[in-house]
C-alpha atoms as a PDB file:
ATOM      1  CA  UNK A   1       0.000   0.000   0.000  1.00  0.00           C
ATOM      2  CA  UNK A   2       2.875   2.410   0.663  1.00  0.00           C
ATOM      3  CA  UNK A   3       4.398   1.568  -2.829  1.00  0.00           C
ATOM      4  CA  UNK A   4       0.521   2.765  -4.477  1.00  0.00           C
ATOM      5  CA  UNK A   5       0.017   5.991  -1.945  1.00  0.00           C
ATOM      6  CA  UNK A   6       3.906   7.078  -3.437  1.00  0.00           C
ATOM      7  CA  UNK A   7       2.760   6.177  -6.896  1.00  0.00           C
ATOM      8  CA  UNK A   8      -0.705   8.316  -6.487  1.00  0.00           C
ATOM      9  CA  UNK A   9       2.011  11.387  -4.738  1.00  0.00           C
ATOM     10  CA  UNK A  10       4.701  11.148  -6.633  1.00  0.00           C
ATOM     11  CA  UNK A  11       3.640   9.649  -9.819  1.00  0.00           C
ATOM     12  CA  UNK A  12       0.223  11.535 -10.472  1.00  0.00           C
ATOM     13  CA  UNK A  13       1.102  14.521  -8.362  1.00  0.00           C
ATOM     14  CA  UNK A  14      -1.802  13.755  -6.251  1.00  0.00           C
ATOM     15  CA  UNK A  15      -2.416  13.716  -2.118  1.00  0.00           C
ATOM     16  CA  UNK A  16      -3.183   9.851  -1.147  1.00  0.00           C
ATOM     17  CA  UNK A  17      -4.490  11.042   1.740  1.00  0.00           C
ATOM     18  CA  UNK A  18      -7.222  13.039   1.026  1.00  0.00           C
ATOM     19  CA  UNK A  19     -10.176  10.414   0.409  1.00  0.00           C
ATOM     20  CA  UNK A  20     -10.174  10.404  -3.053  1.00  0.00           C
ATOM     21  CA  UNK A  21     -10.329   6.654  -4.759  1.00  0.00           C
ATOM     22  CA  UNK A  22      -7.054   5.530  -6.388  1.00  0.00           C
ATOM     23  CA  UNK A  23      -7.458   2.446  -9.290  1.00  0.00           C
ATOM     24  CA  UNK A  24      -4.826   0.596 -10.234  1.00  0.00           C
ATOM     25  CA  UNK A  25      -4.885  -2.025 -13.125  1.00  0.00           C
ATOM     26  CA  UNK A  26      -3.039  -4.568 -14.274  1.00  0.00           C
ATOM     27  CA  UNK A  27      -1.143  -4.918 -17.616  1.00  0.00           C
ATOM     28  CA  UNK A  28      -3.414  -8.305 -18.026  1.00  0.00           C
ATOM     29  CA  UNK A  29      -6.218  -6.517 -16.946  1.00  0.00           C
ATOM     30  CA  UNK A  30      -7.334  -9.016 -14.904  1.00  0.00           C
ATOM     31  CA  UNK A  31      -7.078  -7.553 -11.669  1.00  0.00           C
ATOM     32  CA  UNK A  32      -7.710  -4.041 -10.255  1.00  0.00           C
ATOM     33  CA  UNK A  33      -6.304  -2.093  -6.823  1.00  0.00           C
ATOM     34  CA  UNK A  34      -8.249   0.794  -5.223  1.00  0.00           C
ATOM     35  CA  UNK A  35      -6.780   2.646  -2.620  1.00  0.00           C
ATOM     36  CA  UNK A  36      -8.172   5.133  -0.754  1.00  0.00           C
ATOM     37  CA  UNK A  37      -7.932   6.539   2.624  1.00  0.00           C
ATOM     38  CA  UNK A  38     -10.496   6.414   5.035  1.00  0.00           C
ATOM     39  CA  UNK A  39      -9.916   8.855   8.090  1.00  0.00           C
ATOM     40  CA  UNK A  40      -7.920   6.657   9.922  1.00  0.00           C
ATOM     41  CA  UNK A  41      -5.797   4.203   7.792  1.00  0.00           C
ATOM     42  CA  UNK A  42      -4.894   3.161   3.957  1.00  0.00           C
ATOM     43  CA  UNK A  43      -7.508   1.049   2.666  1.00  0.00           C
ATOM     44  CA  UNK A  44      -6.549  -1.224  -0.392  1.00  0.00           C
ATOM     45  CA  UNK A  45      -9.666  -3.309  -2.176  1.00  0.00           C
ATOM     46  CA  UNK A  46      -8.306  -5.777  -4.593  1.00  0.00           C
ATOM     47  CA  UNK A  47     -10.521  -8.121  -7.310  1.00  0.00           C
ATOM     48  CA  UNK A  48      -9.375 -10.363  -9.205  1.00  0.00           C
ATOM     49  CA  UNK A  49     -11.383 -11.897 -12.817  1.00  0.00           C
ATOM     50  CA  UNK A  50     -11.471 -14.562 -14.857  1.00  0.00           C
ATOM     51  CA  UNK A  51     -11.266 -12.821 -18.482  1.00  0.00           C
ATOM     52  CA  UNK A  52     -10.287  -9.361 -18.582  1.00  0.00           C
ATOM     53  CA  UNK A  53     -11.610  -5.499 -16.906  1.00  0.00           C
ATOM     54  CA  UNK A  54     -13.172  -3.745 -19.820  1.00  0.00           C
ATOM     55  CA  UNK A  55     -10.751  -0.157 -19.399  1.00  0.00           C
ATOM     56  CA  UNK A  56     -11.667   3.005 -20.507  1.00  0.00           C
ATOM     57  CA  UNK A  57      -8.962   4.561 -23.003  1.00  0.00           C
ATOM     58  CA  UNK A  58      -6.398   6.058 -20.540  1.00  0.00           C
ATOM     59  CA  UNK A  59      -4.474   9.689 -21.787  1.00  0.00           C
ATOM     60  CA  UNK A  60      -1.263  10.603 -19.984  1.00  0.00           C
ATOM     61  CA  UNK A  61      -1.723   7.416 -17.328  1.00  0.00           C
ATOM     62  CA  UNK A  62      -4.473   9.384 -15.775  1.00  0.00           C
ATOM     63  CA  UNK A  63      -8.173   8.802 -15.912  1.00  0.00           C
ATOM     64  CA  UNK A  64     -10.390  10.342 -13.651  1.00  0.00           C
ATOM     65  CA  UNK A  65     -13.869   7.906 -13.067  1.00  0.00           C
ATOM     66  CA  UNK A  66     -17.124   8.779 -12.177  1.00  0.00           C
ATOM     67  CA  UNK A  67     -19.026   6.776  -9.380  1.00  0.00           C
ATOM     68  CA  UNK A  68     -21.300   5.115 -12.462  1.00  0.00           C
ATOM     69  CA  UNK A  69     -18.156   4.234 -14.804  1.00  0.00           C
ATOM     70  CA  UNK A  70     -16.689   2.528 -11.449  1.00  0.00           C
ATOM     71  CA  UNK A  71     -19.379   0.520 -11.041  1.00  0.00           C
ATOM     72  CA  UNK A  72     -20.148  -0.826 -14.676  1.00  0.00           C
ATOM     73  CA  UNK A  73     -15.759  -1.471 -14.412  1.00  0.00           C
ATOM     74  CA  UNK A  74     -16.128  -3.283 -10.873  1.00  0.00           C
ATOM     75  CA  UNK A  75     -19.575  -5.118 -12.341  1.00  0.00           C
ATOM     76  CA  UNK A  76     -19.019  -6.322 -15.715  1.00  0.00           C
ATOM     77  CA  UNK A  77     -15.505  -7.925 -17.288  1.00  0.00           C
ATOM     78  CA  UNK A  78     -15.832  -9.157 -20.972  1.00  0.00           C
END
């Protein structure tokens, strides 16, 4: 988890820290990582498929994600 919250500071010039939801893919795209902080700790939710996330096109390795698009990624894998 500390390897993800530098990634999200570091990497995407973002605060880890501040509540926001952090997904992480795989290059298989079989699994996914969401980290997010909830007021007292890290928090790290991790799913793994059988087949394959269906992944929005990603620009400059950021994509921000509405609650709905989160969903229909979490809920459906083709």
């Amino acid at each position: 988890m500390d390897s993800l919250a530098m990634l999200v500071s570091e990497g995407f010039g973002a605060n880890p820290y501040d509540g926001g939801l952090y997904v992480f893919r795989s290059k298989r795209r079989d699994r996914v990582k969401i980290q997010t902080w909830d007021g007292s700790g890290l928090v790290l939710y991790y799913k793994r498929i059988e087949g394959q996330f269906t992944w929005p096109p990603i620009k400059e390795g950021v994509m921000p994600l509405s609650h709905a698009q989160l969903s229909v990624l979490l809920d459906y894998a083709c």
